[in-house]
PDB file of N, CA and C in Angstrom:
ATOM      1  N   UNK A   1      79.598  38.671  73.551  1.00  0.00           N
ATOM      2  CA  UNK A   1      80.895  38.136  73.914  1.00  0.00           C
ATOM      3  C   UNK A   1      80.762  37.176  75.105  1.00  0.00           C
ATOM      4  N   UNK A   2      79.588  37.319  75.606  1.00  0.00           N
ATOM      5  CA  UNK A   2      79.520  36.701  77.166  1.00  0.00           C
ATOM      6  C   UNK A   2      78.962  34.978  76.446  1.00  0.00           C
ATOM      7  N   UNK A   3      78.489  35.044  75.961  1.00  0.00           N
ATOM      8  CA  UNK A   3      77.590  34.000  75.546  1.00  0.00           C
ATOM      9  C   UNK A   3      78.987  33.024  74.833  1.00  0.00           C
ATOM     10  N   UNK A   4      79.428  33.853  73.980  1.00  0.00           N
ATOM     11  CA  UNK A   4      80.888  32.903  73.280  1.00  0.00           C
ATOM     12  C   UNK A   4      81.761  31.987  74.051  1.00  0.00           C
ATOM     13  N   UNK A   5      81.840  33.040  75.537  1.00  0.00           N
ATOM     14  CA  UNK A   5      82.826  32.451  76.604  1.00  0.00           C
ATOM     15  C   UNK A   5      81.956  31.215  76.837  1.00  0.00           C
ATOM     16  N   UNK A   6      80.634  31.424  77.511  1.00  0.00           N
ATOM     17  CA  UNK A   6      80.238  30.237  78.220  1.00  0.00           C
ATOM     18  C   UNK A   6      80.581  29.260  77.176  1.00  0.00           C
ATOM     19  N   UNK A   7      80.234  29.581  75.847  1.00  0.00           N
ATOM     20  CA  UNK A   7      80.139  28.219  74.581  1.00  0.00           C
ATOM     21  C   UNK A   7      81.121  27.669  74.770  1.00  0.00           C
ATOM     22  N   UNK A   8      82.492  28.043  74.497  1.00  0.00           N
ATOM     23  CA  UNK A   8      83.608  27.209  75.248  1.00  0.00           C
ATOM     24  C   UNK A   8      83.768  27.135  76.044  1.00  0.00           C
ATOM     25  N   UNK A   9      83.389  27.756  76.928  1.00  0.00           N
ATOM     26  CA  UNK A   9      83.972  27.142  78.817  1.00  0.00           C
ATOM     27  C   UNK A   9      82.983  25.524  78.450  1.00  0.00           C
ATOM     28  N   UNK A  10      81.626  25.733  78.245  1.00  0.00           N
ATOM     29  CA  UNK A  10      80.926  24.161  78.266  1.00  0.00           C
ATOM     30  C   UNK A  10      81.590  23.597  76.875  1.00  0.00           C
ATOM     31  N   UNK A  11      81.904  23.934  76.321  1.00  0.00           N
ATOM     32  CA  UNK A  11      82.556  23.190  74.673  1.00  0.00           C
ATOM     33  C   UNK A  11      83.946  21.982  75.636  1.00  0.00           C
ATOM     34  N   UNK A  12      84.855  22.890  76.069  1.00  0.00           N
ATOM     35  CA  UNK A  12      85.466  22.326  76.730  1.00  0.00           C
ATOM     36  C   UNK A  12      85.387  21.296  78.144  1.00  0.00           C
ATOM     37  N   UNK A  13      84.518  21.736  79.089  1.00  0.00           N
ATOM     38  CA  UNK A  13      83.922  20.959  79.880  1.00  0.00           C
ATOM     39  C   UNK A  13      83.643  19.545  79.221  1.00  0.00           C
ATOM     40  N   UNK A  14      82.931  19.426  78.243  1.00  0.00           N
ATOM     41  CA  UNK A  14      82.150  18.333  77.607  1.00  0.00           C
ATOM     42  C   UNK A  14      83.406  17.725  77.364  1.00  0.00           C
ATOM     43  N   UNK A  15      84.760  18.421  76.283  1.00  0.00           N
ATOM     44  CA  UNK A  15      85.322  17.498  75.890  1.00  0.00           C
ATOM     45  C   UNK A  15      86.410  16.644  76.997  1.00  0.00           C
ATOM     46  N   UNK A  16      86.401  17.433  78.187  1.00  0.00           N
ATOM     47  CA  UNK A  16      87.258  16.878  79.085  1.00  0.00           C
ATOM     48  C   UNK A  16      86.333  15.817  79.961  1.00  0.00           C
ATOM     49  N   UNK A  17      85.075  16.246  79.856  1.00  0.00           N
ATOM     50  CA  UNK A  17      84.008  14.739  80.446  1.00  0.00           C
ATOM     51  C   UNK A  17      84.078  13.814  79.477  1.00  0.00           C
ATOM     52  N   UNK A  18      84.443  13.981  77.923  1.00  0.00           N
ATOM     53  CA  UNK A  18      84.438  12.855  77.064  1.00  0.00           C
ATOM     54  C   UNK A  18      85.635  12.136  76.919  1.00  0.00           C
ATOM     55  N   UNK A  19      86.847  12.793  77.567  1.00  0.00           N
ATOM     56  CA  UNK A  19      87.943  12.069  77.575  1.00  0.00           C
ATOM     57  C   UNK A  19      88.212  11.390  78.319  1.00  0.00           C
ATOM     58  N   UNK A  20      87.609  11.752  80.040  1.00  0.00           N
ATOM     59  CA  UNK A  20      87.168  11.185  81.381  1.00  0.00           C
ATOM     60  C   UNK A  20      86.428   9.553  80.678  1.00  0.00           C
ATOM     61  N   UNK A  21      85.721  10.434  80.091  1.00  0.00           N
ATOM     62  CA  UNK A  21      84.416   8.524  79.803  1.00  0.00           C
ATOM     63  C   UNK A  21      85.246   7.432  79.157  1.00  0.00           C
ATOM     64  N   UNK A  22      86.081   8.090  78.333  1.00  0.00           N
ATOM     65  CA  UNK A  22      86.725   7.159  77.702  1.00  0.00           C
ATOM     66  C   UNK A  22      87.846   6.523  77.981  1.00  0.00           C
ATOM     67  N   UNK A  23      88.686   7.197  79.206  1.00  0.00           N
ATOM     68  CA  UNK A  23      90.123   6.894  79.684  1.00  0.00           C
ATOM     69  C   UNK A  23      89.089   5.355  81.052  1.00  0.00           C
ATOM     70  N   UNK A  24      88.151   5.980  81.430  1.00  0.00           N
ATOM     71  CA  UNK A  24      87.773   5.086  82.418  1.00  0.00           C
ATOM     72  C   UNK A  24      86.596   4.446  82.770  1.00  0.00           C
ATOM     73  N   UNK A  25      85.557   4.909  82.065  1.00  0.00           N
ATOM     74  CA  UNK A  25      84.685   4.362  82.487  1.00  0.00           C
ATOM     75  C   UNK A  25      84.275   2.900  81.074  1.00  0.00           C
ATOM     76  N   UNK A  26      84.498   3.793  79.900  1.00  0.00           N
ATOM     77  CA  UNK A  26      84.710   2.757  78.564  1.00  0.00           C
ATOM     78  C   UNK A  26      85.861   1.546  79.024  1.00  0.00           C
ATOM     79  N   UNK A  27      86.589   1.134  79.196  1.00  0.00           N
ATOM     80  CA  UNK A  27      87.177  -0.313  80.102  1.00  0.00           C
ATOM     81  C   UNK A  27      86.639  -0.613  80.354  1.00  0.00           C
ATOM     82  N   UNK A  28      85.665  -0.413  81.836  1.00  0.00           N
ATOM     83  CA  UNK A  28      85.453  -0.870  82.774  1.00  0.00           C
ATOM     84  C   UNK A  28      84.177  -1.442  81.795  1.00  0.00           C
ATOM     85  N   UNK A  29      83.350  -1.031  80.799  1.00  0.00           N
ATOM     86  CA  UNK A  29      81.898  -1.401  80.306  1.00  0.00           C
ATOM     87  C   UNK A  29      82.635  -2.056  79.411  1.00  0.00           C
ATOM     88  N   UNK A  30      83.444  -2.026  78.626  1.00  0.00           N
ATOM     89  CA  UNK A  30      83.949  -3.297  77.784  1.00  0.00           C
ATOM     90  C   UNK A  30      84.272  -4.622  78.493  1.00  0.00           C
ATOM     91  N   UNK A  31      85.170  -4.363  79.687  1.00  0.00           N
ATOM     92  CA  UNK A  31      85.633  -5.709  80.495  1.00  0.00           C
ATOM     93  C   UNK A  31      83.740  -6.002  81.324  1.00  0.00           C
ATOM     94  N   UNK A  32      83.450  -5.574  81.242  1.00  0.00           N
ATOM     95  CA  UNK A  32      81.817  -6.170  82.199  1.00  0.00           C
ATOM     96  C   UNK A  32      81.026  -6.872  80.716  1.00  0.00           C
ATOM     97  N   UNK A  33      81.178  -6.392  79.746  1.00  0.00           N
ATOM     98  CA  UNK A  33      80.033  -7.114  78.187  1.00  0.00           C
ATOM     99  C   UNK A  33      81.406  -8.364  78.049  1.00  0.00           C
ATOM    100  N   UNK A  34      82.781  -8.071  78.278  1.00  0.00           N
ATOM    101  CA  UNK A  34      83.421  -9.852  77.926  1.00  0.00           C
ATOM    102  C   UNK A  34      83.020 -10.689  78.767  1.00  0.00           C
ATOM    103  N   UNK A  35      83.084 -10.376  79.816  1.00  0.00           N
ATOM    104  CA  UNK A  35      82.762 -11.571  81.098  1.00  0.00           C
ATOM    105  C   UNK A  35      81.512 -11.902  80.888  1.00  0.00           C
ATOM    106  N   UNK A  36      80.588 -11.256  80.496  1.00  0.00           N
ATOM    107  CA  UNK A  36      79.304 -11.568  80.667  1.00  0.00           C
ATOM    108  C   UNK A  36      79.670 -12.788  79.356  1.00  0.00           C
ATOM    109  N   UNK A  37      79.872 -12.341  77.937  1.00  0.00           N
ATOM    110  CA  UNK A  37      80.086 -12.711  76.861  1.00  0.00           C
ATOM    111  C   UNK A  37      80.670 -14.043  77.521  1.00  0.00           C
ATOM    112  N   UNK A  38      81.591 -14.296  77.496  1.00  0.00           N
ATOM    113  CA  UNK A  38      82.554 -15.553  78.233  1.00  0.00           C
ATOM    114  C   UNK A  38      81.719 -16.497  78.993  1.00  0.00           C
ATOM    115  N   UNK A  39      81.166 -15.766  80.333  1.00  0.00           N
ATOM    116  CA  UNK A  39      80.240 -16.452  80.755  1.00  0.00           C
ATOM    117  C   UNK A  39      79.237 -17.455  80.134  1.00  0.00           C
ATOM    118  N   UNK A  40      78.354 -16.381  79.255  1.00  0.00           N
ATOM    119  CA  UNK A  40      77.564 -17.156  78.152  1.00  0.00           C
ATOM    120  C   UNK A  40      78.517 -18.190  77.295  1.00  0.00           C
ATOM    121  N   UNK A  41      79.437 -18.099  77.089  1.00  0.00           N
ATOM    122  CA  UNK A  41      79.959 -19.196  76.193  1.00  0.00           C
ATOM    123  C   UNK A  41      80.169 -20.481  76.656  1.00  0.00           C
ATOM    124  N   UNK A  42      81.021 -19.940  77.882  1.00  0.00           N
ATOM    125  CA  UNK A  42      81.611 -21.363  78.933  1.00  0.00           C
ATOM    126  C   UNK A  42      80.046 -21.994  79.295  1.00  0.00           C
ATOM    127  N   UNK A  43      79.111 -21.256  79.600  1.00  0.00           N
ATOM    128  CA  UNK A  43      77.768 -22.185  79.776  1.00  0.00           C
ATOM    129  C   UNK A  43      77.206 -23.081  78.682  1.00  0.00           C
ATOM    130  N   UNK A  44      77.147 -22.446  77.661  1.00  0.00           N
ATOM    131  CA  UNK A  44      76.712 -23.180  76.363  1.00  0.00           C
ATOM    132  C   UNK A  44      77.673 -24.469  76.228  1.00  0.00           C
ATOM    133  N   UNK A  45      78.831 -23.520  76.018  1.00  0.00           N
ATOM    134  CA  UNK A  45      79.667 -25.282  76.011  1.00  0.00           C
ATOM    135  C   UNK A  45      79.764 -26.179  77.206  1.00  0.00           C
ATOM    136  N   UNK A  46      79.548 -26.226  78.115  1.00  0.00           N
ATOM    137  CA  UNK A  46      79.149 -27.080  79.192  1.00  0.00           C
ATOM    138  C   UNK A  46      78.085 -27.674  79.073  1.00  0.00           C
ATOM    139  N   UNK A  47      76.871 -27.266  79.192  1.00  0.00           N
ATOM    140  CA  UNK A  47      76.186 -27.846  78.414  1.00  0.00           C
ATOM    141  C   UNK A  47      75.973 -29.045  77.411  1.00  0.00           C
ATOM    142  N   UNK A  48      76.658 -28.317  76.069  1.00  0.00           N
ATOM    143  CA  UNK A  48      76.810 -29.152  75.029  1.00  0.00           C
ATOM    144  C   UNK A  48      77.369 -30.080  74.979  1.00  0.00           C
ATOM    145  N   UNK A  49      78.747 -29.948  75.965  1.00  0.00           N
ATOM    146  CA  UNK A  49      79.672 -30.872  76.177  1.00  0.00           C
ATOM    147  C   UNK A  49      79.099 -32.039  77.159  1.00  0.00           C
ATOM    148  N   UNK A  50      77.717 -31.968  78.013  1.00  0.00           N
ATOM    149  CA  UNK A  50      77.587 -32.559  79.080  1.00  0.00           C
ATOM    150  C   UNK A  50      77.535 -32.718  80.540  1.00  0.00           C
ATOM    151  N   UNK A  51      78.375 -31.561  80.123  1.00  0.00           N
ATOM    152  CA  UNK A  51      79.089 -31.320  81.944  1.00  0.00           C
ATOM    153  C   UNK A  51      78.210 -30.643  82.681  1.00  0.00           C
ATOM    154  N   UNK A  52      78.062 -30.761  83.985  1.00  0.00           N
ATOM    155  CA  UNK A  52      76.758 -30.608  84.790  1.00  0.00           C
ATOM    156  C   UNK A  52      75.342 -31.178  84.815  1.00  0.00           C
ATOM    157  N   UNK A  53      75.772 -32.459  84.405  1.00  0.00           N
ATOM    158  CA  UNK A  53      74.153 -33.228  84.055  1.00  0.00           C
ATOM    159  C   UNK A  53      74.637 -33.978  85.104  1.00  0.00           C
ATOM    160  N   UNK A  54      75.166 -34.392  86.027  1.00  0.00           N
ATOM    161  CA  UNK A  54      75.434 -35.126  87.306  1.00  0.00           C
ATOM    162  C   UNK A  54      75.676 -36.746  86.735  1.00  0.00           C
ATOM    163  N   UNK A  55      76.722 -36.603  85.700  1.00  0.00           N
ATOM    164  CA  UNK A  55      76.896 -38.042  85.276  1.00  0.00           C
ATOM    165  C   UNK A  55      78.462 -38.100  85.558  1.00  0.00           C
ATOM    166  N   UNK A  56      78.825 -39.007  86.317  1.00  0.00           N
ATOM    167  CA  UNK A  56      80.112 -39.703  86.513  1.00  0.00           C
ATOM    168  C   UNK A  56      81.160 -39.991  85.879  1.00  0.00           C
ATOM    169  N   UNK A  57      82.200 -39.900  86.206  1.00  0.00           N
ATOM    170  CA  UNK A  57      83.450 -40.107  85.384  1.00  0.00           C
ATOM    171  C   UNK A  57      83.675 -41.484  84.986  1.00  0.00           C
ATOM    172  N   UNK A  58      83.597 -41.809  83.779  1.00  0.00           N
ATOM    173  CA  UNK A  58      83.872 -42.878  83.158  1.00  0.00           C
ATOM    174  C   UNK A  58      82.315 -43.940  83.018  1.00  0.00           C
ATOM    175  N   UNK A  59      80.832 -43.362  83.413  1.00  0.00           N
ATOM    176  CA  UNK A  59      80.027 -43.322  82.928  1.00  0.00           C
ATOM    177  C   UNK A  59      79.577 -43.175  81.295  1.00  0.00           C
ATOM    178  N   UNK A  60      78.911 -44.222  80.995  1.00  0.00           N
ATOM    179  CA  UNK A  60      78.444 -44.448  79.665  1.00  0.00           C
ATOM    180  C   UNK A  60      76.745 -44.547  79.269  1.00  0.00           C
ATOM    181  N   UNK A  61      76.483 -43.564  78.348  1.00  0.00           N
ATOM    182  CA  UNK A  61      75.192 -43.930  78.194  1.00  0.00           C
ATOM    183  C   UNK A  61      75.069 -43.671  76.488  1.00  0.00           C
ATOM    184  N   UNK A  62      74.201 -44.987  76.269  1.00  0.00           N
ATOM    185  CA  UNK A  62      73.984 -45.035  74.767  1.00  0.00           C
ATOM    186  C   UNK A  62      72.615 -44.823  74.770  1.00  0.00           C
ATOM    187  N   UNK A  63      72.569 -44.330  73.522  1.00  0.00           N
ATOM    188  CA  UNK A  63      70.951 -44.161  73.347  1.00  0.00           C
ATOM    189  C   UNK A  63      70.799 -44.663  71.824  1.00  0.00           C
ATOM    190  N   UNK A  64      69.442 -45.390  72.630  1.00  0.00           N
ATOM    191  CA  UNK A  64      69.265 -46.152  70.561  1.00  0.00           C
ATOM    192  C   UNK A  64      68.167 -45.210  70.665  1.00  0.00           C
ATOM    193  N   UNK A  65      68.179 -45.534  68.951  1.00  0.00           N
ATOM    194  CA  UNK A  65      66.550 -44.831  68.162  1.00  0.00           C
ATOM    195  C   UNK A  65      65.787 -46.037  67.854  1.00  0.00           C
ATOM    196  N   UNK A  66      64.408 -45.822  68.079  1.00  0.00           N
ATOM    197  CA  UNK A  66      63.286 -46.087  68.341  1.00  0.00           C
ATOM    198  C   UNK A  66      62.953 -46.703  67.087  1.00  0.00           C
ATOM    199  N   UNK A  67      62.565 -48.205  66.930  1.00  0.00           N
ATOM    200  CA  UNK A  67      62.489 -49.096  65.910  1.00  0.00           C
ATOM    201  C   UNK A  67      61.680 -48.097  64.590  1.00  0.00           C
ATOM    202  N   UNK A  68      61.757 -47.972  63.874  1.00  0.00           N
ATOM    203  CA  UNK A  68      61.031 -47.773  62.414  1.00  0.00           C
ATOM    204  C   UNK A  68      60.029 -48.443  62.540  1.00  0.00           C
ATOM    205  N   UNK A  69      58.678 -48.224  61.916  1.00  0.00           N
ATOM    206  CA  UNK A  69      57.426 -49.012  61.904  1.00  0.00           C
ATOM    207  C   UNK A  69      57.593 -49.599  60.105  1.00  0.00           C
ATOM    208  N   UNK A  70      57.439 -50.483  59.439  1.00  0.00           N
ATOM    209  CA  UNK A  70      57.725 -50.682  58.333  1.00  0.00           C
ATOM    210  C   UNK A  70      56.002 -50.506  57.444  1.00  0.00           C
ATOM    211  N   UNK A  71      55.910 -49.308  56.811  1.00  0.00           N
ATOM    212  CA  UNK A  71      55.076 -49.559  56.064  1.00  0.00           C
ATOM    213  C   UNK A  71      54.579 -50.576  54.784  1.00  0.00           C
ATOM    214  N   UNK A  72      53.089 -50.915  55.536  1.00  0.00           N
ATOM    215  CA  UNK A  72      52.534 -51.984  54.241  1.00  0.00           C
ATOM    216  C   UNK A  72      51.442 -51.571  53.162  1.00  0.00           C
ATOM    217  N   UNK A  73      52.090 -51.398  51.570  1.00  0.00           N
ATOM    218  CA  UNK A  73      51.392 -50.513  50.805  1.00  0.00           C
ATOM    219  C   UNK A  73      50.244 -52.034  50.495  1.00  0.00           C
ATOM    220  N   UNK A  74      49.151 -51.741  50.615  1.00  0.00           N
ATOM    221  CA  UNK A  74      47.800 -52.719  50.419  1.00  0.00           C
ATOM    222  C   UNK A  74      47.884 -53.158  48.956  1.00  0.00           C
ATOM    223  N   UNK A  75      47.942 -52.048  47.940  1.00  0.00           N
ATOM    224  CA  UNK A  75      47.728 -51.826  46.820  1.00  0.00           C
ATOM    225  C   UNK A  75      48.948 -52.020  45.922  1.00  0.00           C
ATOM    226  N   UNK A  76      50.060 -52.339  46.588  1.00  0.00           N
ATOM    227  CA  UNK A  76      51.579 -52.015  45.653  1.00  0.00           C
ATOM    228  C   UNK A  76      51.602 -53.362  44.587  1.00  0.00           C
ATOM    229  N   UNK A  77      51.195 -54.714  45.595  1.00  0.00           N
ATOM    230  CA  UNK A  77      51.138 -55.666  45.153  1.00  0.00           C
ATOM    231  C   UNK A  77      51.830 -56.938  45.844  1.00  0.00           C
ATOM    232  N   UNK A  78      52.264 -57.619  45.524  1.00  0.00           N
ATOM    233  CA  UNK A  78      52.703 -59.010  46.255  1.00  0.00           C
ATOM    234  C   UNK A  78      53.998 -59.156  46.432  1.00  0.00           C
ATOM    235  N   UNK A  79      54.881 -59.708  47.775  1.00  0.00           N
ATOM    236  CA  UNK A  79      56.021 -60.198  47.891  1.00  0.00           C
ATOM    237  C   UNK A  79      56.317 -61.630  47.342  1.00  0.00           C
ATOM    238  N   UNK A  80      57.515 -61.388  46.370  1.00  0.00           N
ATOM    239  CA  UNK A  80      57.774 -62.547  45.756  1.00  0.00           C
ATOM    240  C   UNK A  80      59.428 -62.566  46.502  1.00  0.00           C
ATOM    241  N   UNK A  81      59.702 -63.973  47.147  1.00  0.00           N
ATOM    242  CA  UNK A  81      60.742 -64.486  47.329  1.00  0.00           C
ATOM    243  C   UNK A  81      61.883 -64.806  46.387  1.00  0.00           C
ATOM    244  N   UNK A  82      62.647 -63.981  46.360  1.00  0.00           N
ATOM    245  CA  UNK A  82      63.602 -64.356  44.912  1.00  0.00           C
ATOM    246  C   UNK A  82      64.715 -65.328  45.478  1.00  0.00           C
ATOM    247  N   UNK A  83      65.085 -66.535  44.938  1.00  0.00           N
ATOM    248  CA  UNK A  83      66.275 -67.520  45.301  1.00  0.00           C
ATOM    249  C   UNK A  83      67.329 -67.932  44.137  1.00  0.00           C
ATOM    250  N   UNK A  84      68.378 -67.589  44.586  1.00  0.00           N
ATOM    251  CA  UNK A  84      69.341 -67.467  43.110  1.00  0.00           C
ATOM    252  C   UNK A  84      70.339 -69.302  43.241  1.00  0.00           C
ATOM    253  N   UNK A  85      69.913 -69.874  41.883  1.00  0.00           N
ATOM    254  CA  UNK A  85      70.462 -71.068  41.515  1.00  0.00           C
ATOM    255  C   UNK A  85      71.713 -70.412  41.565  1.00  0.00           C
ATOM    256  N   UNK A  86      72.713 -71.708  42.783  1.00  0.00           N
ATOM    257  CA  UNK A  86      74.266 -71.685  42.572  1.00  0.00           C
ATOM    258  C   UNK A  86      74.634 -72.735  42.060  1.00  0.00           C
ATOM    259  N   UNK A  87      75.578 -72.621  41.019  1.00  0.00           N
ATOM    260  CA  UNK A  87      75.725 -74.221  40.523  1.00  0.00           C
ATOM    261  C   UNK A  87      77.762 -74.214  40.678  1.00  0.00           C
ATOM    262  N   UNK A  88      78.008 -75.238  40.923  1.00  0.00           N
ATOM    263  CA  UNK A  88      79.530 -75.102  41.150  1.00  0.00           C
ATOM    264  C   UNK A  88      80.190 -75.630  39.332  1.00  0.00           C
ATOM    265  N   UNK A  89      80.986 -74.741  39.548  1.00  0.00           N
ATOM    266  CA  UNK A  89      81.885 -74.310  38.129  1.00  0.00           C
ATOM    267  C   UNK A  89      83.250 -75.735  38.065  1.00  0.00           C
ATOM    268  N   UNK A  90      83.309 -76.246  39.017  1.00  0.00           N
ATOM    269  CA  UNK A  90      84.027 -77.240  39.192  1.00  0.00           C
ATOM    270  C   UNK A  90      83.855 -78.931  38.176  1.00  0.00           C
TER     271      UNK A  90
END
């Protein structure tokens, strides 16, 4: 009979520490993983967006791509100039 009591005296203990965890300490670890979460986001999109690269308001920068090299097949064969006769219909 002694052994039964303790089982619920700790049966109960536990469930009133599990209601404790959850009334207060579960918030507090959900609101600490959003901020962090948030954090990470607002950085990424800053980032992506530009912001914090120390470039000026109303600053412009273009970027070209880098000429193509035009390959020459040795073997394909010869460039022929094609020129198209216009003749007026008049």
């Amino acid at each position: 009979m002694n052994y039964f009591l303790w089982f619920i005296f700790i049966f109960f203990l536990l469930a009133y520490g599990f209601r404790l965890f959850l009334r207060y300490a579960m918030p507090w670890l959900l609101g600490r993983f959003m901020k962090k979460q948030q954090e990470k986001f607002n950085q990424a999109y800053n980032q992506q967006q530009g912001f914090g690269q120390g470039k000026k308001e109303g600053e412009v920068e273009i970027n070209v791509p880098p000429e193509k090299e035009q390959k020459k097949d040795e073997g394909f064969g010869e460039y022929v100039e094609f020129e198209e006769d216009v003749e007026d219909e008049s």
